[in-house]
N, C-alpha and C. Protein backbone atom coordinates (compact mmCIF):
# COMPACT_ATOMS: atom_id res chain seq x y z
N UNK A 1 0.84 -1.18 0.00
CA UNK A 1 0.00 0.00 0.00
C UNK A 1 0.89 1.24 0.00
N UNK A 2 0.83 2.25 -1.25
CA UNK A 2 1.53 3.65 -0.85
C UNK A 2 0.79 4.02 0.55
N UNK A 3 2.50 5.09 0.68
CA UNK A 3 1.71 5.79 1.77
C UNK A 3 1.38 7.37 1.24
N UNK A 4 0.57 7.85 1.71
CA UNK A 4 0.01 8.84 1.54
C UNK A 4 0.63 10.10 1.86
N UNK A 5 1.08 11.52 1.31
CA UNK A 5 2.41 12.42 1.59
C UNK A 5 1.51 13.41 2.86
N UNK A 6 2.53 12.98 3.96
CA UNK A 6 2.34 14.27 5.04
C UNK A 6 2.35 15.62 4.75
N UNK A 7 2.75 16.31 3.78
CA UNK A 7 2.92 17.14 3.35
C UNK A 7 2.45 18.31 2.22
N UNK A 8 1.91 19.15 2.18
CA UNK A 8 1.29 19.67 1.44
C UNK A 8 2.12 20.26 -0.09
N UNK A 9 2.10 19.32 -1.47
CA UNK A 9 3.25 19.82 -2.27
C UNK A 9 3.57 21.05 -2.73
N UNK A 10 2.16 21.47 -2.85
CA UNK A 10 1.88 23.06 -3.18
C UNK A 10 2.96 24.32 -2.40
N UNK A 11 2.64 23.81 -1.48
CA UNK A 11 2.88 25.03 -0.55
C UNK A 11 4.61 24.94 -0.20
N UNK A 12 5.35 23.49 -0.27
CA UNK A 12 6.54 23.55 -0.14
C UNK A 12 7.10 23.59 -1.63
N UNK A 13 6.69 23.77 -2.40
CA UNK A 13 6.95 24.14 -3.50
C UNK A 13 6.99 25.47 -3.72
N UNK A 14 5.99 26.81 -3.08
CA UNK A 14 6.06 27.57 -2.52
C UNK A 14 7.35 28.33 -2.09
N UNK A 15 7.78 27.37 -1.02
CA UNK A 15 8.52 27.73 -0.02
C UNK A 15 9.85 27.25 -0.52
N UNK A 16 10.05 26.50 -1.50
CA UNK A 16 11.50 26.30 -2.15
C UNK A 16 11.50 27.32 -3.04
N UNK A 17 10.57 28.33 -3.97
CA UNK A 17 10.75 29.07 -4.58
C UNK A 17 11.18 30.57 -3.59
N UNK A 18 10.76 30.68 -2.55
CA UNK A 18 10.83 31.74 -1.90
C UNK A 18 12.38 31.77 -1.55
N UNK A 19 12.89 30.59 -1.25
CA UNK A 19 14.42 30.38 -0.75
C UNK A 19 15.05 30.22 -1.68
N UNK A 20 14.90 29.87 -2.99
CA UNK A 20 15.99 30.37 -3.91
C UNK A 20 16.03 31.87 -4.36
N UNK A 21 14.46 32.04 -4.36
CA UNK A 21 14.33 33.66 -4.78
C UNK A 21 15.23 34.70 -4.01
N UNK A 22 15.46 34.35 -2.72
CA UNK A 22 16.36 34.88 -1.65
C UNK A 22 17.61 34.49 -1.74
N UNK A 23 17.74 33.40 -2.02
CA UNK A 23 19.02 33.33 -1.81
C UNK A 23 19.90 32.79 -2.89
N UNK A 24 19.46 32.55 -3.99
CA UNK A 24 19.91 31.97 -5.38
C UNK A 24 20.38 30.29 -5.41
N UNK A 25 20.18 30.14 -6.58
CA UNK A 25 20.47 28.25 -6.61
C UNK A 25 21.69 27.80 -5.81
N UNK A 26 22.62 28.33 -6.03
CA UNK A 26 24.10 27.75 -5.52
C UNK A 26 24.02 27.67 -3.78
N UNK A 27 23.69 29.24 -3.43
CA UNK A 27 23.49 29.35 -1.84
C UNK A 27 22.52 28.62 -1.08
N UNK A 28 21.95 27.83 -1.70
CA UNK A 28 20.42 27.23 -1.34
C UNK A 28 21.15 25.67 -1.34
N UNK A 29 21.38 24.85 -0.11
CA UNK A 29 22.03 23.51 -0.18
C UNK A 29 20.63 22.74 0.09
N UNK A 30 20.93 20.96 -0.26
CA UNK A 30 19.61 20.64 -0.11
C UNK A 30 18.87 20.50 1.21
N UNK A 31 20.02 20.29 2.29
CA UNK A 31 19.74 20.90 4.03
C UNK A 31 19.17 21.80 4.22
N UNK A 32 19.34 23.40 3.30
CA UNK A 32 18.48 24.26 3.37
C UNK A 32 17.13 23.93 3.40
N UNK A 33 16.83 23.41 2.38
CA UNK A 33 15.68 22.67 1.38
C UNK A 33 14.99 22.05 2.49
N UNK A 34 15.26 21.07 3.03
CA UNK A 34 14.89 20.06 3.73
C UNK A 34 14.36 20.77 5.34
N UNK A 35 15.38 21.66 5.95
CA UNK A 35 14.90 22.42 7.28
C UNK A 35 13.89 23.71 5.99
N UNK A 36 13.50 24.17 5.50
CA UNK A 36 12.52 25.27 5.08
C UNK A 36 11.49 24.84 4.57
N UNK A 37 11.33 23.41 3.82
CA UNK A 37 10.44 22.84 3.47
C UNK A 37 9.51 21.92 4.48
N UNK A 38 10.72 21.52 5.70
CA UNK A 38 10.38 20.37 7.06
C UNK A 38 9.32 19.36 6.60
N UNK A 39 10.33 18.80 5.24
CA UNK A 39 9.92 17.36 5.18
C UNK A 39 11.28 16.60 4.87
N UNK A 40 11.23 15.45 4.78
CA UNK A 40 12.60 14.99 5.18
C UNK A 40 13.27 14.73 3.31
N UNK A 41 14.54 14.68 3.18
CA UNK A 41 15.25 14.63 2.34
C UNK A 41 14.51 13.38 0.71
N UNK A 42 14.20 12.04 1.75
CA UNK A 42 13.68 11.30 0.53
C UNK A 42 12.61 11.71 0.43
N UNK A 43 11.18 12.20 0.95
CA UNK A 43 10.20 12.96 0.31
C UNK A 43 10.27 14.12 -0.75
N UNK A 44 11.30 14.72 -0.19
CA UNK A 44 11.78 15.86 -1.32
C UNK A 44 12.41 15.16 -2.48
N UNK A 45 12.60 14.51 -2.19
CA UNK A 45 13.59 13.88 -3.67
C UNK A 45 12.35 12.82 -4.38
N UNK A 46 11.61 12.45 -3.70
CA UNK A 46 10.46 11.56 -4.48
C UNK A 46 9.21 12.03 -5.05
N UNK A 47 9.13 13.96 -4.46
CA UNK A 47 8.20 14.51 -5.20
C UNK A 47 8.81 15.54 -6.00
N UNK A 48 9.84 15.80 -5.74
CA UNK A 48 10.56 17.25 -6.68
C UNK A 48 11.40 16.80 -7.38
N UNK A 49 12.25 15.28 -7.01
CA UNK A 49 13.47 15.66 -7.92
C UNK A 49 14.87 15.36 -7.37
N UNK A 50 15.67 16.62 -7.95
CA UNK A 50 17.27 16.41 -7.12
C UNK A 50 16.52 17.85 -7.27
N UNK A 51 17.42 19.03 -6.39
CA UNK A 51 17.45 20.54 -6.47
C UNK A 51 17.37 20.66 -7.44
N UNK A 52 17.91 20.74 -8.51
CA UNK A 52 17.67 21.41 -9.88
C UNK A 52 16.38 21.23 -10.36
N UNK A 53 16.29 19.54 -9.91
CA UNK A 53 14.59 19.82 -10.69
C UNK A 53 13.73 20.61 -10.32
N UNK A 54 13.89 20.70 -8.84
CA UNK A 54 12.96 21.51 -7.74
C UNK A 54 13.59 22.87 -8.22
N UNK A 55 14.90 23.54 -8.24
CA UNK A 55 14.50 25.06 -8.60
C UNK A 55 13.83 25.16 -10.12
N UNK A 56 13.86 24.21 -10.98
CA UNK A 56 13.42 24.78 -12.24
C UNK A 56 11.37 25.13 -12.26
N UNK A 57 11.75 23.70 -11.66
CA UNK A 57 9.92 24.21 -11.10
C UNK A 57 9.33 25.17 -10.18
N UNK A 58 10.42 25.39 -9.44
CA UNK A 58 10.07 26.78 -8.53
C UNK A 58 9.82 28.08 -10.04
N UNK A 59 10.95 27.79 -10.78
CA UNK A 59 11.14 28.86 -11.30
C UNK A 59 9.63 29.09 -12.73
N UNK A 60 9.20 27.55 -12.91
CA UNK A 60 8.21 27.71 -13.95
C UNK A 60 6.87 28.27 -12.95
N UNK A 61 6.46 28.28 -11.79
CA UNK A 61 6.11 28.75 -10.97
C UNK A 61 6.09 30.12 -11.22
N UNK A 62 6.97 30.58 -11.15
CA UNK A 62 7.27 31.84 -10.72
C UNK A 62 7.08 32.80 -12.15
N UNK A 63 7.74 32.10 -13.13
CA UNK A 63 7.14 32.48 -14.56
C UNK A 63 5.25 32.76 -14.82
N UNK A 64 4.97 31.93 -14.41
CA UNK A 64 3.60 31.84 -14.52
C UNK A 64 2.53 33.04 -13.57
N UNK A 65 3.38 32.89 -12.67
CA UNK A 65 2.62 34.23 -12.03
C UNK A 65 2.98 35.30 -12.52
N UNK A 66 3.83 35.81 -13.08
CA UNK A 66 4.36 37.17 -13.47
C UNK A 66 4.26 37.18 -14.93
N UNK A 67 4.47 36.36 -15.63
CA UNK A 67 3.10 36.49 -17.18
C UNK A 67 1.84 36.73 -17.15
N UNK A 68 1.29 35.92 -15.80
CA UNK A 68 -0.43 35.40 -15.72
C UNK A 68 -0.42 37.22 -15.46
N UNK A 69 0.25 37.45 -14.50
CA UNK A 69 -0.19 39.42 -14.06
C UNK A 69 -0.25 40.13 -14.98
N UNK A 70 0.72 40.11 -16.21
CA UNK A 70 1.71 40.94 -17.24
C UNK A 70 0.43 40.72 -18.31
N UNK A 71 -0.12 39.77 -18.53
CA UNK A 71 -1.32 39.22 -19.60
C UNK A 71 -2.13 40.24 -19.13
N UNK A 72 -2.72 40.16 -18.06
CA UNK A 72 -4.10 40.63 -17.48
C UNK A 72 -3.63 42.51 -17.26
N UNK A 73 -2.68 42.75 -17.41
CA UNK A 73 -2.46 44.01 -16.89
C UNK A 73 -2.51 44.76 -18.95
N UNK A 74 -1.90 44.02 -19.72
CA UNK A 74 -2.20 44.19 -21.00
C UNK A 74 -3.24 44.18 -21.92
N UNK A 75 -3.58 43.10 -21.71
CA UNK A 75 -5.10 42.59 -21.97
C UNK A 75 -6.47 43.68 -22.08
N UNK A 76 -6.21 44.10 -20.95
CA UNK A 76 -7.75 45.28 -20.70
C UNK A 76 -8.01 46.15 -21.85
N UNK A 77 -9.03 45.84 -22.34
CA UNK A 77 -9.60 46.98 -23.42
C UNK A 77 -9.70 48.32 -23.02
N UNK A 78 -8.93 49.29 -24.32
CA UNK A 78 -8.78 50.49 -24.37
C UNK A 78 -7.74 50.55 -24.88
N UNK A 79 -7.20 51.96 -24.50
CA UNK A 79 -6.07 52.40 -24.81
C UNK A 79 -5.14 51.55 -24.09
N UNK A 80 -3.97 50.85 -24.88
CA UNK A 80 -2.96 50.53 -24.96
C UNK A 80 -1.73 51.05 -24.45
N UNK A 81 -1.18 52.24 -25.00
CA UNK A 81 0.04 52.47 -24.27
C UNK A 81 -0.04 52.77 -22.93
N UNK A 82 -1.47 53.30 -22.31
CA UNK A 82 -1.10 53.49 -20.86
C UNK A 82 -0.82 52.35 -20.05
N UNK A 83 -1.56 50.98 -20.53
CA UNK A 83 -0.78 49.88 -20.00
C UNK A 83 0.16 49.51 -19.88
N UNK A 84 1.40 49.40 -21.29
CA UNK A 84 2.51 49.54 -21.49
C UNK A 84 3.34 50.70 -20.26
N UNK A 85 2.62 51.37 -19.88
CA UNK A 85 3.38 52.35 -19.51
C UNK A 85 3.59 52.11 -17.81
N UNK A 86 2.17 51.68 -17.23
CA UNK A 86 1.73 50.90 -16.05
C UNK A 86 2.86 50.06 -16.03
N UNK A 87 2.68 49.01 -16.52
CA UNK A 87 3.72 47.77 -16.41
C UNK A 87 4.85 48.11 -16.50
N UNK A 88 6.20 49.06 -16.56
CA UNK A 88 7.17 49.07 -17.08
C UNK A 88 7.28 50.36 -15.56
N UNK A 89 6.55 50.71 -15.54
CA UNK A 89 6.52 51.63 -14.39
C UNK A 89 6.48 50.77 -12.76
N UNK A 90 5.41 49.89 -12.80
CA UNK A 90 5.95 48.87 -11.71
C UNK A 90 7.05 48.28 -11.39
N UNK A 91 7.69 47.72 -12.98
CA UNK A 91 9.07 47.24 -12.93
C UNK A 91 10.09 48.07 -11.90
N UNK A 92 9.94 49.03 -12.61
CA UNK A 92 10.58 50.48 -11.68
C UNK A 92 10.36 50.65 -10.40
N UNK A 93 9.46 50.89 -10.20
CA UNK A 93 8.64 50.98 -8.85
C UNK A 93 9.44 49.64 -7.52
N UNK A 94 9.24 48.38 -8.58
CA UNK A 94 9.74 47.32 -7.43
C UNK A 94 10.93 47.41 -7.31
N UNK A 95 11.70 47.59 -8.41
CA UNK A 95 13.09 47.58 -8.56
C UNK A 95 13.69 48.41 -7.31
N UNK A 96 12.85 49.74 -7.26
CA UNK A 96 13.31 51.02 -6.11
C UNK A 96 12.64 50.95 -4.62
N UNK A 97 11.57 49.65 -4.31
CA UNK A 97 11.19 49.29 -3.16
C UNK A 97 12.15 48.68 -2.34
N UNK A 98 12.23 49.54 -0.84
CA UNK A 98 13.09 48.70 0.13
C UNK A 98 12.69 47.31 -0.20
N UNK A 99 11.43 46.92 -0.05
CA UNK A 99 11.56 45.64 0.63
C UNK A 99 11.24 44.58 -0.75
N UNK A 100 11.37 45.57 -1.82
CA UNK A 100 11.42 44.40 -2.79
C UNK A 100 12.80 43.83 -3.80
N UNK A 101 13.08 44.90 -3.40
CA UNK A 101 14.46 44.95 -4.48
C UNK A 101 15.33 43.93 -4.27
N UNK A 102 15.72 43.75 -3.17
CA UNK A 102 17.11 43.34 -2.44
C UNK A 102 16.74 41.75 -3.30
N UNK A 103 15.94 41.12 -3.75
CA UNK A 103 15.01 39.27 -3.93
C UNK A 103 15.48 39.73 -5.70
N UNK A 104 15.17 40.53 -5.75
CA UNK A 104 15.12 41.12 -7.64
C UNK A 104 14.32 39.72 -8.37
N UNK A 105 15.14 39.46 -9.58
CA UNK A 105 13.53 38.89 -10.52
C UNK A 105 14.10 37.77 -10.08
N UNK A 106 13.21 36.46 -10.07
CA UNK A 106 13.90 35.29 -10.52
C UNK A 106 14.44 34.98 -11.77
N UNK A 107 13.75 35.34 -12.87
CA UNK A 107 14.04 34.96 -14.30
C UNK A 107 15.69 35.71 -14.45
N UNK A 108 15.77 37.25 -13.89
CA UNK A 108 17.11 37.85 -14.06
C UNK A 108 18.07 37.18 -13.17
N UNK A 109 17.76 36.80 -12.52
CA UNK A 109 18.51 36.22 -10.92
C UNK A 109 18.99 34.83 -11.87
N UNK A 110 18.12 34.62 -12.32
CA UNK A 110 18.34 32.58 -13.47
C UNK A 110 19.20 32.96 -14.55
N UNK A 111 18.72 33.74 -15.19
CA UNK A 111 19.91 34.36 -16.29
C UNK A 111 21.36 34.97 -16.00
N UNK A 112 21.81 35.93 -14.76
CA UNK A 112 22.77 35.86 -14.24
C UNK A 112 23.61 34.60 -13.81
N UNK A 113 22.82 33.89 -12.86
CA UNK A 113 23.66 32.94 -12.01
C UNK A 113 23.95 31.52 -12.94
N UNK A 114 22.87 31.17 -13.85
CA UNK A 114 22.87 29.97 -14.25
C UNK A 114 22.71 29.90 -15.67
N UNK A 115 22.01 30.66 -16.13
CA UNK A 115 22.15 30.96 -17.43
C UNK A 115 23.20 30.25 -18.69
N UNK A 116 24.23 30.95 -18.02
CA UNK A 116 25.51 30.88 -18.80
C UNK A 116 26.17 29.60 -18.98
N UNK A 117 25.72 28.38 -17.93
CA UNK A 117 26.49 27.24 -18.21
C UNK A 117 25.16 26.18 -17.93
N UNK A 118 24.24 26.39 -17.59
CA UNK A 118 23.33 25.52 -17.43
C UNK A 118 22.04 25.73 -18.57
N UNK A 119 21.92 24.89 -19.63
CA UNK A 119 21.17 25.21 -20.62
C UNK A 119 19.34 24.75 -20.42
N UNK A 120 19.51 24.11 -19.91
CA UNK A 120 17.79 24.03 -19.35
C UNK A 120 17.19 25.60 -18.47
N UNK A 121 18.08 26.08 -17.88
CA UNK A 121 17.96 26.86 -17.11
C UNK A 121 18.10 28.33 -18.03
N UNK A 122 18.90 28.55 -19.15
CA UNK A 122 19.02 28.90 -20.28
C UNK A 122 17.22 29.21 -21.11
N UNK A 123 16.89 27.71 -21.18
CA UNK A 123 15.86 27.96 -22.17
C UNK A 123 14.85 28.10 -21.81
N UNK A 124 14.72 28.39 -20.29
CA UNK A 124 13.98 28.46 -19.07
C UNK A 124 13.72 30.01 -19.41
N UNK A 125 14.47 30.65 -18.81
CA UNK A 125 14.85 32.19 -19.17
C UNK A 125 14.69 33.04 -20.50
N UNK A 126 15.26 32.17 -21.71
CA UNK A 126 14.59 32.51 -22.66
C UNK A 126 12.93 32.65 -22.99
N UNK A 127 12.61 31.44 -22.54
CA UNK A 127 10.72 31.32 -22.85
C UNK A 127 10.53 32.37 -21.81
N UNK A 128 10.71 32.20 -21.37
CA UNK A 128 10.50 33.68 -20.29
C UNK A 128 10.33 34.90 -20.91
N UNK A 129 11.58 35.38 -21.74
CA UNK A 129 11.55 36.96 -21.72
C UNK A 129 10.62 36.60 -23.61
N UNK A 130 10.76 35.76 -24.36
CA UNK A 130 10.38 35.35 -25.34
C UNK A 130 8.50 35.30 -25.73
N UNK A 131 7.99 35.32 -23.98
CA UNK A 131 6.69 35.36 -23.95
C UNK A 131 6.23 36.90 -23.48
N UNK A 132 7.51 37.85 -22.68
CA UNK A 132 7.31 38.90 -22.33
C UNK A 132 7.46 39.82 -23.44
N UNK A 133 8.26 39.76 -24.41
CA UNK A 133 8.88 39.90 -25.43
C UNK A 133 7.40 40.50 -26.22
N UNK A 134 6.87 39.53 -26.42
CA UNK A 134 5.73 38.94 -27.52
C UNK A 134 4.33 39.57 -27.22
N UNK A 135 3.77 39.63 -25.89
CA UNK A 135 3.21 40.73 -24.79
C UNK A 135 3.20 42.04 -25.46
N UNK A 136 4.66 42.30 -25.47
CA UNK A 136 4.77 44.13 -25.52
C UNK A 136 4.49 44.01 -26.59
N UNK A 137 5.03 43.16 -27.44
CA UNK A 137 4.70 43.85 -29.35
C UNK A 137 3.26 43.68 -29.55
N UNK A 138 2.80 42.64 -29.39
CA UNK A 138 1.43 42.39 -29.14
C UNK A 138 0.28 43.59 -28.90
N UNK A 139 0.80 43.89 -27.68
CA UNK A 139 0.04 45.76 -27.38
C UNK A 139 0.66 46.82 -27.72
N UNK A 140 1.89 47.00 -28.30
CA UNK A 140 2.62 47.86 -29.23
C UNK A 140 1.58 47.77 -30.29
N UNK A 141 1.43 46.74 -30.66
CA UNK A 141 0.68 46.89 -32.39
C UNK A 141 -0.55 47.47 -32.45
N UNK A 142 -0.81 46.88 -31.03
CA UNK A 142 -2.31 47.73 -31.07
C UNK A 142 -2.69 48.53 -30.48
N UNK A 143 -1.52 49.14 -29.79
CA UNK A 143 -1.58 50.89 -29.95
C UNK A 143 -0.95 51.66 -31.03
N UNK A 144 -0.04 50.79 -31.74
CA UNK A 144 0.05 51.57 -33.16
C UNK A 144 -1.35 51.43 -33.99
N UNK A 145 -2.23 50.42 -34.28
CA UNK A 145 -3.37 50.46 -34.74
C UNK A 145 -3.76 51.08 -34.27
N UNK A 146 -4.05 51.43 -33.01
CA UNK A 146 -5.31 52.23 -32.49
C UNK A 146 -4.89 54.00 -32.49
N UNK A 147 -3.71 54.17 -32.86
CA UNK A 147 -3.26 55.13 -33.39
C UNK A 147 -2.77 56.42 -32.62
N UNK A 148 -2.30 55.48 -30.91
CA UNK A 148 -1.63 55.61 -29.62
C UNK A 148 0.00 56.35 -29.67
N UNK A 149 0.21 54.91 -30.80
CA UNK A 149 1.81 55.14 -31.32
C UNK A 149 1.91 55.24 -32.60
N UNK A 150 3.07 56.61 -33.14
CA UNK A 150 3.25 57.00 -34.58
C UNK A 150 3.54 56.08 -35.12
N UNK A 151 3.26 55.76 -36.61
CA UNK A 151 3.48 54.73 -37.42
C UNK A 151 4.89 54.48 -37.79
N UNK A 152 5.30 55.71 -37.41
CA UNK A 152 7.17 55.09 -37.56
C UNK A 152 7.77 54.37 -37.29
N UNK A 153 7.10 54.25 -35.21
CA UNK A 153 7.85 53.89 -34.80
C UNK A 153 7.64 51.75 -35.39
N UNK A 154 8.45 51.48 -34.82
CA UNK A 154 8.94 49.71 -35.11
C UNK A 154 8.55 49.07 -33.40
N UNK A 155 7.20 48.07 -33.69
CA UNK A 155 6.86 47.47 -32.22
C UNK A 155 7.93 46.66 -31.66
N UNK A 156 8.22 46.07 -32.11
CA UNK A 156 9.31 44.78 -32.66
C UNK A 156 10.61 45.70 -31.66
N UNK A 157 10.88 46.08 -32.28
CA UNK A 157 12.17 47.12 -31.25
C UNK A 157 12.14 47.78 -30.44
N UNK A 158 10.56 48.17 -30.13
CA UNK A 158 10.10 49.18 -28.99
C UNK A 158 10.28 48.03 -27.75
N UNK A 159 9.42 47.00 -28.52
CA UNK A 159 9.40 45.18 -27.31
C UNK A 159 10.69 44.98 -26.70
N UNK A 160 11.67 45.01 -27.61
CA UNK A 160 13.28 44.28 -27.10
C UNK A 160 13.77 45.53 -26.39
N UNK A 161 13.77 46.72 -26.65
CA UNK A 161 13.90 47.76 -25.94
C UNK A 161 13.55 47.88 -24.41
N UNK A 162 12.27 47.70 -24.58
CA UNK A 162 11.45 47.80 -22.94
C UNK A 162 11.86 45.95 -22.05
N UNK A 163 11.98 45.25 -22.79
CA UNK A 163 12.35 43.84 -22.60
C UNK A 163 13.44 44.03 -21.89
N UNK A 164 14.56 44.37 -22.12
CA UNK A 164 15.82 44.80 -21.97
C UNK A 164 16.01 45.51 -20.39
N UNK A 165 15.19 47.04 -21.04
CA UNK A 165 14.99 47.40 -20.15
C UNK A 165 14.49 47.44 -18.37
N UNK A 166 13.19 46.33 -18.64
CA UNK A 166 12.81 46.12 -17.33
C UNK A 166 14.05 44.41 -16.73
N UNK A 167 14.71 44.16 -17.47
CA UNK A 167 15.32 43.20 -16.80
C UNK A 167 16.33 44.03 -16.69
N UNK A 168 17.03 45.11 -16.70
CA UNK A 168 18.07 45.68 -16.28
C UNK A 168 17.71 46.27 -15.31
N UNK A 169 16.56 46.97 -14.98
CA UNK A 169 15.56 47.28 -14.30
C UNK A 169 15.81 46.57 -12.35
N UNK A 170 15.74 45.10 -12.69
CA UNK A 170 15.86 44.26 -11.78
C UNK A 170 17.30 44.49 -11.31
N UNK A 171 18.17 44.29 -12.17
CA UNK A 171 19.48 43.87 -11.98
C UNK A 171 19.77 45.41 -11.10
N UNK A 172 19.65 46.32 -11.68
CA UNK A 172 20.58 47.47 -10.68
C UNK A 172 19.30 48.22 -9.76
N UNK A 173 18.43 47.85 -9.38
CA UNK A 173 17.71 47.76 -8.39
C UNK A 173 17.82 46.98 -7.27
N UNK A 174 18.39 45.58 -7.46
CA UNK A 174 18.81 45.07 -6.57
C UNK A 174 20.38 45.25 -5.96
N UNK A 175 21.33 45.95 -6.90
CA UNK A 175 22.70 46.50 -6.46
C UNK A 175 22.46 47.48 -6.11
N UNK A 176 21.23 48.45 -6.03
CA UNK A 176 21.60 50.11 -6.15
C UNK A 176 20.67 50.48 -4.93
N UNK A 177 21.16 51.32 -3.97
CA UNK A 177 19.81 52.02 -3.12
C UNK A 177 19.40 53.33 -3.53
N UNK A 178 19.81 53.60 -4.65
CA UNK A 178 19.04 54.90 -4.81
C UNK A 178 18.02 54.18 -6.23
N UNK A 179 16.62 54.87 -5.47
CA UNK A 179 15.60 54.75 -6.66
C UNK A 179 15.55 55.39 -7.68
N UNK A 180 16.06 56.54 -7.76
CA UNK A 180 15.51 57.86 -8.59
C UNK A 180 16.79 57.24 -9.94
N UNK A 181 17.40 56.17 -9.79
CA UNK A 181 18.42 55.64 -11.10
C UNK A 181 17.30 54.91 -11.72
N UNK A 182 16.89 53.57 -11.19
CA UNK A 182 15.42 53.04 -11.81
C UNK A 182 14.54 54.07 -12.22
N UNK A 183 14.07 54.62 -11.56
CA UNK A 183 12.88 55.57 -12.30
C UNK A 183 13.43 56.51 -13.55
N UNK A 184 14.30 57.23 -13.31
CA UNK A 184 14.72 58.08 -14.31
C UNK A 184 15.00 57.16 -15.71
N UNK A 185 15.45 56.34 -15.55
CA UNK A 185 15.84 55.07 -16.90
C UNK A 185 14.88 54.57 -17.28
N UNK A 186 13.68 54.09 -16.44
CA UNK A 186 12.32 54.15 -17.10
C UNK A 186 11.77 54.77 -17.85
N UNK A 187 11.50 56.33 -17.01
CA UNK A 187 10.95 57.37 -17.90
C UNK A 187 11.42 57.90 -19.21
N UNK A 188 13.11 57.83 -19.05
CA UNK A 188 13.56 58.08 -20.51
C UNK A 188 13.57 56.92 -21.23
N UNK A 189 12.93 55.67 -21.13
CA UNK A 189 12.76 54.56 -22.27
C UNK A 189 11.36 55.06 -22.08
N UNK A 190 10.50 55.35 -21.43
CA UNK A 190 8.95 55.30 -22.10
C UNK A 190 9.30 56.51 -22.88
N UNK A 191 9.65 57.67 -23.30
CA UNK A 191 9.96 58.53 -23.77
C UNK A 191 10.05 58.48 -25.42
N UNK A 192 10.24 56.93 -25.72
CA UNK A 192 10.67 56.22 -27.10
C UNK A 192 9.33 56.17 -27.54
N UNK A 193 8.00 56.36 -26.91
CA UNK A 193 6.74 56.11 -27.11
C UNK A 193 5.93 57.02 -27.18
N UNK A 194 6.52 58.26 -27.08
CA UNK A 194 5.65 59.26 -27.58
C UNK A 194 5.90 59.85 -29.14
């Protein structure tokens, strides 16, 4: 007869994303794992994995909530660029919050630390900015249709632009305590949109 898991997977799944988000893959041992999750080592390994499997799923997790927001914050009928402008402005906003900054993105945090030699983790990060990417041009186009944004401009480059942007966004928000560097770098990339 299986036995049935003491443990709720959801929620320590949860709680392994919160501890890498803090503290990044490498700094995160599976002892960590095991005292933050407080289930014992072979449960963790018989529902998650080894660590890697468990941060990648933390991290598709974590993707999913911050598209699922990024969709719905785009999405809303009307005018277009003020959404664009909303969203890219939060980026900012968190980037220059005491208490958010210091955690910065996961996806930038994955692309820094692991990125570079770990290719699952790579194409992890890619679908990532590849769906954020796709978002902006998406409502780029249809505030150039709706006749928001001049026909000159190129959605396609406005996207990789602001793409760029809000993941750099992360990165020196979490090195920097002064806000007014995030915000000011915002405002002069939304600036590309008038």
């Amino acid at each position: 007869m299986a036995r049935t898991k003491e443990f709720d997977p959801d929620a320590a799944l949860q709680s392994a994303l919160e501890l890498f988000w803090r503290r990044g893959y490498e700094a995160t041992s599976m002892a960590d794992l095991v005292e933050r999750l407080g289930i014992g080592r072979a449960s963790l390994y018989a529902t998650f994995g080894n660590k890697h499997e468990l941060y990648l799923k933390a991290l598709e997790r974590y993707e999913e909530s911050g598209l699922g927001r990024i969709v719905r914050e785009l999405s809303r009928p009307g005018a277009a660029l003020p959404a664009v402008r909303a969203v890219v402005r939060r980026y900012a906003a968190e980037a220059a919050d005491e208490r958010l900054r210091l955690n910065g993105c996961l996806i930038t945090n994955t692309a820094a630390e692991l990125a570079p030699h770990d290719p699952a983790a790579a194409r992890r990060v890619e679908r990532n900015w590849d769906h954020l990417e796709t978002l902006l041009h998406s409502t780029l186009v249809r505030a150039q249709n709706q006749g928001e944004l001049p026909a000159d401009r190129d959605p396609l480059a406005l996207a990789r632009t602001l793409l760029v942007l809000m993941q750099g966004l992360r990165v020196v928000g979490k090195a920097s305590a002064d806000p007014a560097r995030v915000r000011d770098a915002a405002e002069q990339a939304l600036a590309l949109l008038d």
